[in-house]
C-alpha atoms as a PDB file:
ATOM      1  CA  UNK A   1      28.088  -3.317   5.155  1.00  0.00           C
ATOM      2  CA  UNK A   2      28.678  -1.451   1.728  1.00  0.00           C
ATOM      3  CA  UNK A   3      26.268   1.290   0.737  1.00  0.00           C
ATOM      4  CA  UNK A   4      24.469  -0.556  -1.660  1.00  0.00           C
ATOM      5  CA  UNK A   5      24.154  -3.445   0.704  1.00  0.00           C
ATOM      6  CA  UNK A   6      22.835  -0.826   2.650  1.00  0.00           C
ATOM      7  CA  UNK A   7      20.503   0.005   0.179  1.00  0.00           C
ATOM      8  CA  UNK A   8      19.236  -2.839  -1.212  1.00  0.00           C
ATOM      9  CA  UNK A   9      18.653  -4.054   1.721  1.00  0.00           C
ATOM     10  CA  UNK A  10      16.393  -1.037   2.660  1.00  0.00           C
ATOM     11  CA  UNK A  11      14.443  -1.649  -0.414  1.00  0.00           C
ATOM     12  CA  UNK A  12      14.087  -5.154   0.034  1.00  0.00           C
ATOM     13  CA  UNK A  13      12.335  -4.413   3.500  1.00  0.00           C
ATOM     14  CA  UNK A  14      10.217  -1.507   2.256  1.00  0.00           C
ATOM     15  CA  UNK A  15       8.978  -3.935   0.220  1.00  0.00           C
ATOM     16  CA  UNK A  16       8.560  -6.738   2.242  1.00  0.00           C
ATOM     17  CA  UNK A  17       6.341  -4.418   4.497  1.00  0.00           C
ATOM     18  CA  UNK A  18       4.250  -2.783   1.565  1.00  0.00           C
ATOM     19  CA  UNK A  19       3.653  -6.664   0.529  1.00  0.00           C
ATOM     20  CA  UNK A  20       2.895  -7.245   3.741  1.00  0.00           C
ATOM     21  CA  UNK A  21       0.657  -4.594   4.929  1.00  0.00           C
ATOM     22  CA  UNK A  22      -1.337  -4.975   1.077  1.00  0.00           C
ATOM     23  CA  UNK A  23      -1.716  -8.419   1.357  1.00  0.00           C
ATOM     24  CA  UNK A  24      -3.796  -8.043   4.743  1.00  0.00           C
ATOM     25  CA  UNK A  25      -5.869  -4.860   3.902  1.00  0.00           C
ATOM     26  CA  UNK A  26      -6.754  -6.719   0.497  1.00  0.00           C
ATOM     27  CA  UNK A  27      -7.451  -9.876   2.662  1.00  0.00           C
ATOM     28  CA  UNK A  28      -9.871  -7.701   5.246  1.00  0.00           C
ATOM     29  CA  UNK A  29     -11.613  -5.606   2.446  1.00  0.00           C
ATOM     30  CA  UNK A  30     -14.133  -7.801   1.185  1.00  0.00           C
ATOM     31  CA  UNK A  31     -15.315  -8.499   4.725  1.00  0.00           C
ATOM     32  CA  UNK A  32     -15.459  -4.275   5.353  1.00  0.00           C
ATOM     33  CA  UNK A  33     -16.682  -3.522   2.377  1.00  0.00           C
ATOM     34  CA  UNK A  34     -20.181  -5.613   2.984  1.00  0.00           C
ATOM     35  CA  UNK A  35     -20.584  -4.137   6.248  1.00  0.00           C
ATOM     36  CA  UNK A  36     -20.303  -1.114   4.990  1.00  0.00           C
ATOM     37  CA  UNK A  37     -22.101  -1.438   2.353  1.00  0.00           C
ATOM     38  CA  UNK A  38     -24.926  -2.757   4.795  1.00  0.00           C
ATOM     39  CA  UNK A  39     -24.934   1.001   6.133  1.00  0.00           C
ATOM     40  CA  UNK A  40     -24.699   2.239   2.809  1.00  0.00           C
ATOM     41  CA  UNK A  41     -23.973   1.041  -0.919  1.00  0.00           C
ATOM     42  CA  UNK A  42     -21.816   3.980  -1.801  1.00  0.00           C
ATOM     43  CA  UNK A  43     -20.011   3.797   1.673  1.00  0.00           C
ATOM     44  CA  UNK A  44     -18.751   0.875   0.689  1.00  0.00           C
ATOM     45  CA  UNK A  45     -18.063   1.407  -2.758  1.00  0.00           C
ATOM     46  CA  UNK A  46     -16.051   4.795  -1.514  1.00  0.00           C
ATOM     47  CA  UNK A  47     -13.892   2.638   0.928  1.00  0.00           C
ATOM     48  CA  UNK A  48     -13.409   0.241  -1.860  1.00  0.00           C
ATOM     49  CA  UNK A  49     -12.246   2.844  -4.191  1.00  0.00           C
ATOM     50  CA  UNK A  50      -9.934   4.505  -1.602  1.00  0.00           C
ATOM     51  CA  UNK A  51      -8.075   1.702  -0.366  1.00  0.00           C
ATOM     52  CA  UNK A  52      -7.371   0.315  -4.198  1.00  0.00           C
ATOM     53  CA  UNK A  53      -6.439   4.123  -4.717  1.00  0.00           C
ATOM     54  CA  UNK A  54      -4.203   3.963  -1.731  1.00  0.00           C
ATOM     55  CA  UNK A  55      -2.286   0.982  -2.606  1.00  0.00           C
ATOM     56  CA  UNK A  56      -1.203   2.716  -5.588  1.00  0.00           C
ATOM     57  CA  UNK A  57       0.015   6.109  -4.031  1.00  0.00           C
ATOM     58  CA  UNK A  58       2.425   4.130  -1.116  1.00  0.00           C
ATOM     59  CA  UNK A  59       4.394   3.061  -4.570  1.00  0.00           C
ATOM     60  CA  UNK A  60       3.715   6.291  -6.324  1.00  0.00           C
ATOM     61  CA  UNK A  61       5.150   8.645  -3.063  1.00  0.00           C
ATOM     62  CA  UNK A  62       7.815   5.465  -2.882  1.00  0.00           C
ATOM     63  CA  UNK A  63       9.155   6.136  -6.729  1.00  0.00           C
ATOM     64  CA  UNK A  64       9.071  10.107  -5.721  1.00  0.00           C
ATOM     65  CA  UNK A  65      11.096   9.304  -2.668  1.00  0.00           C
ATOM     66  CA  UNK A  66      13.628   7.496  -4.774  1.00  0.00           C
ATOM     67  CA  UNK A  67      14.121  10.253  -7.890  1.00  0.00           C
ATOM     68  CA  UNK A  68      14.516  13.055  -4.737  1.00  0.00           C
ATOM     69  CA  UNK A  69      17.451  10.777  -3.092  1.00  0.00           C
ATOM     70  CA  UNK A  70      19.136  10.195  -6.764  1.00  0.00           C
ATOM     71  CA  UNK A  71      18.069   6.493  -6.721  1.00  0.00           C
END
């Protein structure tokens, strides 16, 4: 393999896993967010707003990652 087989390769599968591992905690949330909010309204609204807010820092500390290697 070539280095930039190399590396597209590695993006393509940091990608496939951030799709991945989205997809199910967006599939899940509704389902934790009512039982939380059963406990509590802003509970859930706070674990709402965190996991949205976490989705977009893994591709915020991902494009930080890539301008620190030179990518």
């Amino acid at each position: 393999m070539t280095d930039k087989n190399s590396e597209t390769r590695s993006t393509a599968i940091a990608a496939a896993i951030i799709l991945v591992g989205a997809t199910a905690l967006l599939y899940l949330m509704p389902d934790v967010i009512v039982r939380l909010g059963d406990i509590s309204p802003w509970l859930g609204t706070g674990f709402g707003v965190l996991i949205i807010l976490a989705f977009f820092l893994v591709f915020w500390l991902r494009a930080r990652h890539q301008r620190r290697k030179g990518l």
